[in-house]
C-alpha atoms as a PDB file:
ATOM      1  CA  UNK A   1       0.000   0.000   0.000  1.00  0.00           C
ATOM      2  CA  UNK A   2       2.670   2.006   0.764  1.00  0.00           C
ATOM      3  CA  UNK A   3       4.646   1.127  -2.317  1.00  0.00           C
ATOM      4  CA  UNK A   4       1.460   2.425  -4.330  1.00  0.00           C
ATOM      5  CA  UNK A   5       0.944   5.453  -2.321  1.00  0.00           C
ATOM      6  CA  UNK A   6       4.765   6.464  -3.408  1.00  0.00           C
ATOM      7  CA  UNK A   7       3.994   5.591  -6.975  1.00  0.00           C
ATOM      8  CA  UNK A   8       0.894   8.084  -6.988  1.00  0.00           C
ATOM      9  CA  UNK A   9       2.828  11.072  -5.541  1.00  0.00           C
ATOM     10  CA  UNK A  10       5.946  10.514  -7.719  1.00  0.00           C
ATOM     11  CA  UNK A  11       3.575  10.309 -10.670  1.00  0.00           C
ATOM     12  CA  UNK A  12       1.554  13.251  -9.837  1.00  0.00           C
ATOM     13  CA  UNK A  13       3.877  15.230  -8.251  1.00  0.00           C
ATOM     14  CA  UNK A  14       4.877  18.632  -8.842  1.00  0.00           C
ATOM     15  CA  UNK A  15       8.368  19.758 -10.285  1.00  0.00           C
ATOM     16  CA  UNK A  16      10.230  22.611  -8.894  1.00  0.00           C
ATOM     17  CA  UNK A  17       9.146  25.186 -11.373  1.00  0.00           C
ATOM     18  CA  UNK A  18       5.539  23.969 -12.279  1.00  0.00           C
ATOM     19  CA  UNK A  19       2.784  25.825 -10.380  1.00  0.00           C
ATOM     20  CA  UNK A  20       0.588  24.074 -12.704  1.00  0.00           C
ATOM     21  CA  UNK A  21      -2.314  21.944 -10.580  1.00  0.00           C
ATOM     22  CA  UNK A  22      -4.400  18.912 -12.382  1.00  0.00           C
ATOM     23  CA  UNK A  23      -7.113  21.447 -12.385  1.00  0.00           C
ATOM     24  CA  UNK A  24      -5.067  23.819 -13.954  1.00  0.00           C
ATOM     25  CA  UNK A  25      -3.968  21.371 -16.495  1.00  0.00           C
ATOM     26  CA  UNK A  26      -7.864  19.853 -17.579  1.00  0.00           C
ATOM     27  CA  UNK A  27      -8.854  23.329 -17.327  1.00  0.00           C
ATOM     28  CA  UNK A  28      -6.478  24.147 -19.846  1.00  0.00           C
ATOM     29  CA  UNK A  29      -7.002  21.440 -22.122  1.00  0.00           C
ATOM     30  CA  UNK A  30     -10.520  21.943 -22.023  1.00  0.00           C
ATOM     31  CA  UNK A  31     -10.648  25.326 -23.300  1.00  0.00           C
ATOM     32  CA  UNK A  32      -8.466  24.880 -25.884  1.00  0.00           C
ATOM     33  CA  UNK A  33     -10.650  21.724 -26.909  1.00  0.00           C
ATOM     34  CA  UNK A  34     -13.380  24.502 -27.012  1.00  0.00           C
ATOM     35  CA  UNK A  35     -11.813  27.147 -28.974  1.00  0.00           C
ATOM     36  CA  UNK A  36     -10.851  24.452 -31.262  1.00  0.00           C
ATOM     37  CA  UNK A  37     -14.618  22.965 -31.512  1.00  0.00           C
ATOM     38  CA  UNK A  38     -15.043  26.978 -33.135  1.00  0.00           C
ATOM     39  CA  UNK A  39     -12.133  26.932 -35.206  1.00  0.00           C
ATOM     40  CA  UNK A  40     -13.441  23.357 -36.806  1.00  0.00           C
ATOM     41  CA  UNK A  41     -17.134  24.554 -37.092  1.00  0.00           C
ATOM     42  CA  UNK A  42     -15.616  27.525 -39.156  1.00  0.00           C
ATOM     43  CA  UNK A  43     -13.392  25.267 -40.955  1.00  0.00           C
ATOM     44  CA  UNK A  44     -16.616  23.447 -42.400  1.00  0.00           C
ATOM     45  CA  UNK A  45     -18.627  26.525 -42.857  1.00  0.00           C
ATOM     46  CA  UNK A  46     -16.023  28.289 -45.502  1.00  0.00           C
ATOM     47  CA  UNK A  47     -14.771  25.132 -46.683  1.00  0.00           C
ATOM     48  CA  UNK A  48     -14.651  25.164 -50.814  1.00  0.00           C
ATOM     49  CA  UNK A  49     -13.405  23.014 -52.916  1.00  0.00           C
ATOM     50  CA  UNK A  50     -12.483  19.142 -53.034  1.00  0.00           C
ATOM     51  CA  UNK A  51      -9.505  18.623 -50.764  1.00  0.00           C
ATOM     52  CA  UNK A  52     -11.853  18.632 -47.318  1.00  0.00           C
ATOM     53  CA  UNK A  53     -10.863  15.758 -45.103  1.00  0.00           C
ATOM     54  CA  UNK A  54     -12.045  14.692 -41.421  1.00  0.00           C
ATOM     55  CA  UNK A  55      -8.593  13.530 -40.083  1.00  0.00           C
ATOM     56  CA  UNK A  56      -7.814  17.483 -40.677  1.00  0.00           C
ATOM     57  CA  UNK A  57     -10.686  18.388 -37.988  1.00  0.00           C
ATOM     58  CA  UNK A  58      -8.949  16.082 -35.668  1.00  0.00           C
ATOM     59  CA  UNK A  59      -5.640  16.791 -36.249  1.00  0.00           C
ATOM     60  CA  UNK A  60      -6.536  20.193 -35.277  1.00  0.00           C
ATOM     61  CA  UNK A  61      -7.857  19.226 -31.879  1.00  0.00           C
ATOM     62  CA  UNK A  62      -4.264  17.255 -31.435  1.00  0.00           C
ATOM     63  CA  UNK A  63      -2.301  19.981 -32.187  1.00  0.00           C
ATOM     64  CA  UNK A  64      -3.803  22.648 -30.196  1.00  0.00           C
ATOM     65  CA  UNK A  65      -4.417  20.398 -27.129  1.00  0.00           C
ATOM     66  CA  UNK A  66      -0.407  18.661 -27.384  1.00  0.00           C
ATOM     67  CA  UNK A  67       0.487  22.110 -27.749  1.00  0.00           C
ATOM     68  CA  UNK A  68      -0.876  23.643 -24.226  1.00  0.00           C
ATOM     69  CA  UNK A  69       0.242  20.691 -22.519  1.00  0.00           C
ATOM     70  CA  UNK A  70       3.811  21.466 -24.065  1.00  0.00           C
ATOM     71  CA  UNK A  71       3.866  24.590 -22.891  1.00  0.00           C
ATOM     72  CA  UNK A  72       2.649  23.764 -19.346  1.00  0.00           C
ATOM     73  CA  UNK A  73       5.878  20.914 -19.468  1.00  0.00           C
ATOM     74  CA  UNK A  74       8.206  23.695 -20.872  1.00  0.00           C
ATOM     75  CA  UNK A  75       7.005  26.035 -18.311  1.00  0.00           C
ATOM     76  CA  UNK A  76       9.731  28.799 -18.118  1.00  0.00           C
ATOM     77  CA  UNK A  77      12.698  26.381 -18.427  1.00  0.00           C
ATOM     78  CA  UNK A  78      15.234  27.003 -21.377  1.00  0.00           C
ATOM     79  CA  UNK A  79      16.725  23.447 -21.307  1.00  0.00           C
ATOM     80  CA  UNK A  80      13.675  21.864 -21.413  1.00  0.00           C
ATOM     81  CA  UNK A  81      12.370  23.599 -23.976  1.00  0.00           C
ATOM     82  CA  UNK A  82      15.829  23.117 -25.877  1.00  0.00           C
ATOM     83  CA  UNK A  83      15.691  19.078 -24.887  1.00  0.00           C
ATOM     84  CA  UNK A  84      12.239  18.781 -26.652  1.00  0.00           C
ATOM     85  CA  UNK A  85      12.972  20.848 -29.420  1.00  0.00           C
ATOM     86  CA  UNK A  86      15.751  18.008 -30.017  1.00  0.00           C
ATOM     87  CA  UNK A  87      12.567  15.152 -29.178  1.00  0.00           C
ATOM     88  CA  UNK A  88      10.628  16.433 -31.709  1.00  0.00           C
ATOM     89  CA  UNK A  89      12.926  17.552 -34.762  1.00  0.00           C
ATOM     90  CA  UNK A  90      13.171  13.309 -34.786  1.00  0.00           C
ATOM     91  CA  UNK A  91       9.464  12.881 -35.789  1.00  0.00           C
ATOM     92  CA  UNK A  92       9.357  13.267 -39.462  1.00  0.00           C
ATOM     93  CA  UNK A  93       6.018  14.571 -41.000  1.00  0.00           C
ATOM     94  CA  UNK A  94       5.648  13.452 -44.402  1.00  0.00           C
ATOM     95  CA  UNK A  95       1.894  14.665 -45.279  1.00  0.00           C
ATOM     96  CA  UNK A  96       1.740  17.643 -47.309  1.00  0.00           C
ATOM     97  CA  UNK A  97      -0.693  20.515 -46.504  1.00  0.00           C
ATOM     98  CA  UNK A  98      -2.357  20.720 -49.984  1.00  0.00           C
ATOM     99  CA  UNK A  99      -3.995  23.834 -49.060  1.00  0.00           C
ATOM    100  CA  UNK A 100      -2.506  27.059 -47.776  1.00  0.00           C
ATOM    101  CA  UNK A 101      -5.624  27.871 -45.670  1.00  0.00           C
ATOM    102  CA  UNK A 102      -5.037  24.373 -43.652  1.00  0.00           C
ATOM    103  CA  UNK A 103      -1.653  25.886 -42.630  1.00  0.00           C
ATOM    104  CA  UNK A 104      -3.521  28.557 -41.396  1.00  0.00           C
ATOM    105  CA  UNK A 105      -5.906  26.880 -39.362  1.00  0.00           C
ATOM    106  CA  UNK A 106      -2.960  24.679 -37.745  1.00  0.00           C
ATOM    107  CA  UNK A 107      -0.973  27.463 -36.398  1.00  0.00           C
ATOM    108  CA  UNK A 108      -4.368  29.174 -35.424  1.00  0.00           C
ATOM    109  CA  UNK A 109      -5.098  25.946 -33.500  1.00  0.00           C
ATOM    110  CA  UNK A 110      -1.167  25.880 -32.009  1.00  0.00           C
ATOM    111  CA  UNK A 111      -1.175  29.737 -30.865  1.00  0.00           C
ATOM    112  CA  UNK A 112      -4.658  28.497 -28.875  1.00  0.00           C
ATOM    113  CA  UNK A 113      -2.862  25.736 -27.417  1.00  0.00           C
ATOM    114  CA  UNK A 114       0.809  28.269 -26.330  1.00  0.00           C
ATOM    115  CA  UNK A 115      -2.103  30.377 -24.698  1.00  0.00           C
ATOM    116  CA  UNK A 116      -4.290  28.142 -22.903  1.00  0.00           C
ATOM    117  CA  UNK A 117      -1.041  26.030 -21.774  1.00  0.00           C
ATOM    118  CA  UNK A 118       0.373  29.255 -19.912  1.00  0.00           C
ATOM    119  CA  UNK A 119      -2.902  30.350 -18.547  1.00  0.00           C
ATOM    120  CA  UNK A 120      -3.426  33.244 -21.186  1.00  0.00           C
ATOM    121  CA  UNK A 121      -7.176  32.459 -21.538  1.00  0.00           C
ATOM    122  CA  UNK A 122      -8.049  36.304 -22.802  1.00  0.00           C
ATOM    123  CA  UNK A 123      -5.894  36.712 -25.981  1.00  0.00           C
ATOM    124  CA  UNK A 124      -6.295  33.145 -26.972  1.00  0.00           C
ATOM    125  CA  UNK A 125     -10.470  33.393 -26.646  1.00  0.00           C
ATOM    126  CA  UNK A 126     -10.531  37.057 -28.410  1.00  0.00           C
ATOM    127  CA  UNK A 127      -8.372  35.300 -31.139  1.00  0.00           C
ATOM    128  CA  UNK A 128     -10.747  32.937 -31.334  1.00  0.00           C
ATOM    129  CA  UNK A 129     -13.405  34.933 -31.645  1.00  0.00           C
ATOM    130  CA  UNK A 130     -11.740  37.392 -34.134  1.00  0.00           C
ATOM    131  CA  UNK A 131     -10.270  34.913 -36.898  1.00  0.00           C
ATOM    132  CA  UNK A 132     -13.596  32.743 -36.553  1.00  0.00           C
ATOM    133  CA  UNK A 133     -15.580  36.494 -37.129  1.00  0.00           C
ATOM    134  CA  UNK A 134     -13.217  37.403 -39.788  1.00  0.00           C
ATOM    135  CA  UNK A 135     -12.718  33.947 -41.690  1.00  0.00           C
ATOM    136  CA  UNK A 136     -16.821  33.620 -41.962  1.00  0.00           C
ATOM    137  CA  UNK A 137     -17.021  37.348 -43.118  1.00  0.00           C
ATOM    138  CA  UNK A 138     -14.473  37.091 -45.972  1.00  0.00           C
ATOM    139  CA  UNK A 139     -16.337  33.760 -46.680  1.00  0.00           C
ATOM    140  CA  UNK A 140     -19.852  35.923 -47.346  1.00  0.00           C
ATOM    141  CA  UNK A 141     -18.465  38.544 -49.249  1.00  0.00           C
ATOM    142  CA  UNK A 142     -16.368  35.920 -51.422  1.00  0.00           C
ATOM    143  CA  UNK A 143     -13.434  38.026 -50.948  1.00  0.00           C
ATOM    144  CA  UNK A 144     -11.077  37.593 -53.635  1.00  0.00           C
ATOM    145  CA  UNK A 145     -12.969  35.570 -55.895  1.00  0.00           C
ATOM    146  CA  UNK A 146     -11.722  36.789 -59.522  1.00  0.00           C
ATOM    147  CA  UNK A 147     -14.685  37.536 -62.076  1.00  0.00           C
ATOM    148  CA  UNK A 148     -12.915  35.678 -65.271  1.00  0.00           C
ATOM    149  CA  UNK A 149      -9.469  33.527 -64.914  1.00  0.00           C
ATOM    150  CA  UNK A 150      -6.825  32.403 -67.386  1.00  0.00           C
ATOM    151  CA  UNK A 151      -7.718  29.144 -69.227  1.00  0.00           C
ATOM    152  CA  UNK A 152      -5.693  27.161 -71.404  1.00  0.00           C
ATOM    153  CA  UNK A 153      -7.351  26.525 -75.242  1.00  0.00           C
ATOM    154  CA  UNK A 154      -6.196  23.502 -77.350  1.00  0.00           C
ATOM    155  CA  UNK A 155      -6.607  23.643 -81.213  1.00  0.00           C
ATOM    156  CA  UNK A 156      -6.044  20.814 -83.480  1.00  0.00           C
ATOM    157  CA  UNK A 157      -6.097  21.780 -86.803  1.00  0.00           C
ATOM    158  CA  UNK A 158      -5.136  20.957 -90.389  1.00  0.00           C
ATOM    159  CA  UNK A 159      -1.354  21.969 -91.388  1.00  0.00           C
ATOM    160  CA  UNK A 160      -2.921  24.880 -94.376  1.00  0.00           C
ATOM    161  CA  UNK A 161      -1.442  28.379 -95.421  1.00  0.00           C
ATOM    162  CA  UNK A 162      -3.105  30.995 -93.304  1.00  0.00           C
ATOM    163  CA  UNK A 163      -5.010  28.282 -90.926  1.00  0.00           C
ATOM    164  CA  UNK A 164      -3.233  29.464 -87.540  1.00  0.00           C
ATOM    165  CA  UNK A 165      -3.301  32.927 -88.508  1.00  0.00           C
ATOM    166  CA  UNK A 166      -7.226  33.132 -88.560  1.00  0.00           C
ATOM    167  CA  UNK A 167      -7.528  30.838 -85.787  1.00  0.00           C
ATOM    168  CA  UNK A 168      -5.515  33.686 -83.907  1.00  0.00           C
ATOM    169  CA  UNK A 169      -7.381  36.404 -85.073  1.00  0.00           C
ATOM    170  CA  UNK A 170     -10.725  34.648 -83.906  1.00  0.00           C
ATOM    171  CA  UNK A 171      -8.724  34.831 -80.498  1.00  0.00           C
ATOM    172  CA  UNK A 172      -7.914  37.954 -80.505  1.00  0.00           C
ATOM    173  CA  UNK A 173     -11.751  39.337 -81.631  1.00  0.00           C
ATOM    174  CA  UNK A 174     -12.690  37.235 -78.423  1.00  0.00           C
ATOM    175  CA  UNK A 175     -10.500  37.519 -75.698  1.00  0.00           C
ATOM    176  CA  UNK A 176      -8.383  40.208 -74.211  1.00  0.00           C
ATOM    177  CA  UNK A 177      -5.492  38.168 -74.383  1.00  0.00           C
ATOM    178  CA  UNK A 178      -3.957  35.413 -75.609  1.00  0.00           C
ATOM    179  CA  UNK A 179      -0.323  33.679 -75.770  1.00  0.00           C
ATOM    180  CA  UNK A 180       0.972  30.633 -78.101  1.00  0.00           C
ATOM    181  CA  UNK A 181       2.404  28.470 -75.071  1.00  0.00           C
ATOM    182  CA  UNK A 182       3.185  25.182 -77.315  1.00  0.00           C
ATOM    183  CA  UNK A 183       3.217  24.290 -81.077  1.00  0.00           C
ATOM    184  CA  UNK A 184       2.528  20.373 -81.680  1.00  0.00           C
ATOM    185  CA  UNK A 185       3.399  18.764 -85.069  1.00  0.00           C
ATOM    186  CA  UNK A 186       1.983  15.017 -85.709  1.00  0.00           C
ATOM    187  CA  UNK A 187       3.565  14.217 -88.639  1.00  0.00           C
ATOM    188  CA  UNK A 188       1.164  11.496 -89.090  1.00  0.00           C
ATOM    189  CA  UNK A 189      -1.570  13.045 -90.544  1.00  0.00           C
ATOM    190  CA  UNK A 190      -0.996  16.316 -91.021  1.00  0.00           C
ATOM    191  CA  UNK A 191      -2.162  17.657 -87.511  1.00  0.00           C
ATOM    192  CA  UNK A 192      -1.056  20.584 -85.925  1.00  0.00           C
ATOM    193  CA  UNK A 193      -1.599  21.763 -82.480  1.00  0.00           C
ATOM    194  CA  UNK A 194      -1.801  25.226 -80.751  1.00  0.00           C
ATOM    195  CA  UNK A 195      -1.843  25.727 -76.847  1.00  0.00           C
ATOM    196  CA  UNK A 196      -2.724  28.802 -76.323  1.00  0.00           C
ATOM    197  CA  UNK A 197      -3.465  30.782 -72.692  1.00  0.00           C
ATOM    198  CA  UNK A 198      -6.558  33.579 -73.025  1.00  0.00           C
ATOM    199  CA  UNK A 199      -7.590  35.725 -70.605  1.00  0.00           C
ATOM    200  CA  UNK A 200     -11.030  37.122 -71.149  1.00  0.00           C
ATOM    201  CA  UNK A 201     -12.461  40.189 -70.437  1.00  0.00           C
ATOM    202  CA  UNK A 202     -15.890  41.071 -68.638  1.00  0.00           C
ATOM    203  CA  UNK A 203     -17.755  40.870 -71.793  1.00  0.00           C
ATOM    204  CA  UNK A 204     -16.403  37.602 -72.996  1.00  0.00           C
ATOM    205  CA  UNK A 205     -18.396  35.136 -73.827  1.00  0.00           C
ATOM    206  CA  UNK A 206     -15.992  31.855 -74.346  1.00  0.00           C
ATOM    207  CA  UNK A 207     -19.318  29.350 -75.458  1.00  0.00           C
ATOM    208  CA  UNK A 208     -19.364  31.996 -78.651  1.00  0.00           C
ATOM    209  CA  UNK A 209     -15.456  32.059 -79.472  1.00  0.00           C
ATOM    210  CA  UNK A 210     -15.579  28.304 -79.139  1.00  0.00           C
ATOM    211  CA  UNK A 211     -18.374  28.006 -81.814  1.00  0.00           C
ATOM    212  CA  UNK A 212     -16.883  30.295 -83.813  1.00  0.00           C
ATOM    213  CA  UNK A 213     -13.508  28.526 -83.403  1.00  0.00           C
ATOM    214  CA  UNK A 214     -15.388  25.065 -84.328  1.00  0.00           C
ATOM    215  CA  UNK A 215     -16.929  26.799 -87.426  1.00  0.00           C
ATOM    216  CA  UNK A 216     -13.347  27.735 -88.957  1.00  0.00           C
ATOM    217  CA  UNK A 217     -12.809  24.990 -91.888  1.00  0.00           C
ATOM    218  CA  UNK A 218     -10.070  22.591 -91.009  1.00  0.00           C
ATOM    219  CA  UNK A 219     -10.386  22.839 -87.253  1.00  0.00           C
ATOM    220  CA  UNK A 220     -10.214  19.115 -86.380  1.00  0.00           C
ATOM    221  CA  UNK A 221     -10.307  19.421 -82.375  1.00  0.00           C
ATOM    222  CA  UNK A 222     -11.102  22.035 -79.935  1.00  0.00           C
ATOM    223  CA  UNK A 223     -10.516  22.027 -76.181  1.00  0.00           C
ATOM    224  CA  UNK A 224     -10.783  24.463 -73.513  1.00  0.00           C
ATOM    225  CA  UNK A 225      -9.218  23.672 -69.499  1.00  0.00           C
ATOM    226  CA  UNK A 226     -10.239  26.603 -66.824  1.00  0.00           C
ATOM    227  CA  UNK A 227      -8.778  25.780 -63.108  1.00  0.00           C
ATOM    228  CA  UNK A 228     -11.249  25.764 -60.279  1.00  0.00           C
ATOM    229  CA  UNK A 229     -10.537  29.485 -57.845  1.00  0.00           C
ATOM    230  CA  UNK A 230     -11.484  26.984 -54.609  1.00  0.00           C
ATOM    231  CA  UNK A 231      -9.398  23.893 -55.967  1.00  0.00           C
ATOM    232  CA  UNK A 232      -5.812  24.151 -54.070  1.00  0.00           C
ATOM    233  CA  UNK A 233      -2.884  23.971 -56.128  1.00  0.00           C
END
């Protein structure tokens, strides 16, 4: 009995430089569970696009929880702090952030954690509170959503005198812009192909460029790529 009584007190003990209690220590963890329940919920709200995943959620709950327990362990001691910077530059993390907004969200959630872990409850709430505020507004007013993007247009066409150069001028009567990116030669049959990046203007209308582009005799192929704004890179 005694033997476990010893065990209990070595395991919860106090070291010389924590004034960190257990209840200090849920209390801690629980908040930052909180702020992170908003941070999530926002997360799902503005989410656009197809790279949305529910280990992300979670891993945002780890990091900001791990993190204010780190900082309670770290306290105000430089050597520990330098001894598990050394523990952790082992671990090697090998899945890429696809989106720049994720890497947001996971130092968001980490900042939570530093506060909660040294008892800054104030800053780390009104952060909370004022990314989560800001994130959903910039979310309503679609903030910098571009009207018309680049896009890439593929022409296939028969090798003839004076082809291309109509083909171009169709471009030009249609878009603001446009750029030969790549010249393809199938010596096959005859085939040559045009890559070419437009950039329309407010009053473009790409369906009627294309038809006028599939009209042009000896067009044999005609394809046109636009990137999604919410798609990461």
């Amino acid at each position: 009995m005694e033997s476990m009584d010893y065990f209990l007190s070595q395991l919860f003990r106090h070291s010389d430089v924590t004034l960190f209690s257990f209840a200090d220590v849920v209390v801690a963890m629980t908040v930052t569970a909180l702020l992170c329940l908003m941070l999530t919920a926002v997360y799902r709200a503005t989410h656009r696009g197809t790279s949305y995943a529910q280990s992300f959620l979670v891993s945002l709950f780890l990091m900001g929880v791990a993190t204010s327990v780190v900082m309670m362990i770290i306290g105000s001691n430089i050597a520990r702090a330098f001894s598990l910077v050394g523990a952790l530059s082992v671990i090697r993390f090998r899945t890429a952030v696809k989106d720049s907004r994720d890497t947001g969200f996971l130092f968001v959630a980490i900042v939570v954690g530093m506060g909660c872990g040294t008892q800054f409850y104030m800053p780390a709430i009104a952060m909370t509170v004022f990314v989560c505020a800001l994130l959903l507004l910039l979310y309503h007013f679609n903030y910098g959503l571009k009207e018309r993007l680049e896009s890439i247009v593929r022409v296939t066409f028969r090798e003839a005198d004076g082809l291309a150069e109509r083909i171009e001028e169709e471009l030009r009567g249609g878009f603001r812009e446009f750029k030969l990116l790549n010249r393809i030669r199938d010596f096959g049959d005859g085939h040559v192909t045009h890559v070419y990046v437009v950039r329309p203007d407010r009053k473009t209308k790409s369906e009627e460029v294309e038809s006028r582009l599939r009209n042009v005799e000896g067009v044999v192929k005609l394809a046109s790529y636009e990137t999604d704004q919410h798609a990461p890179i």
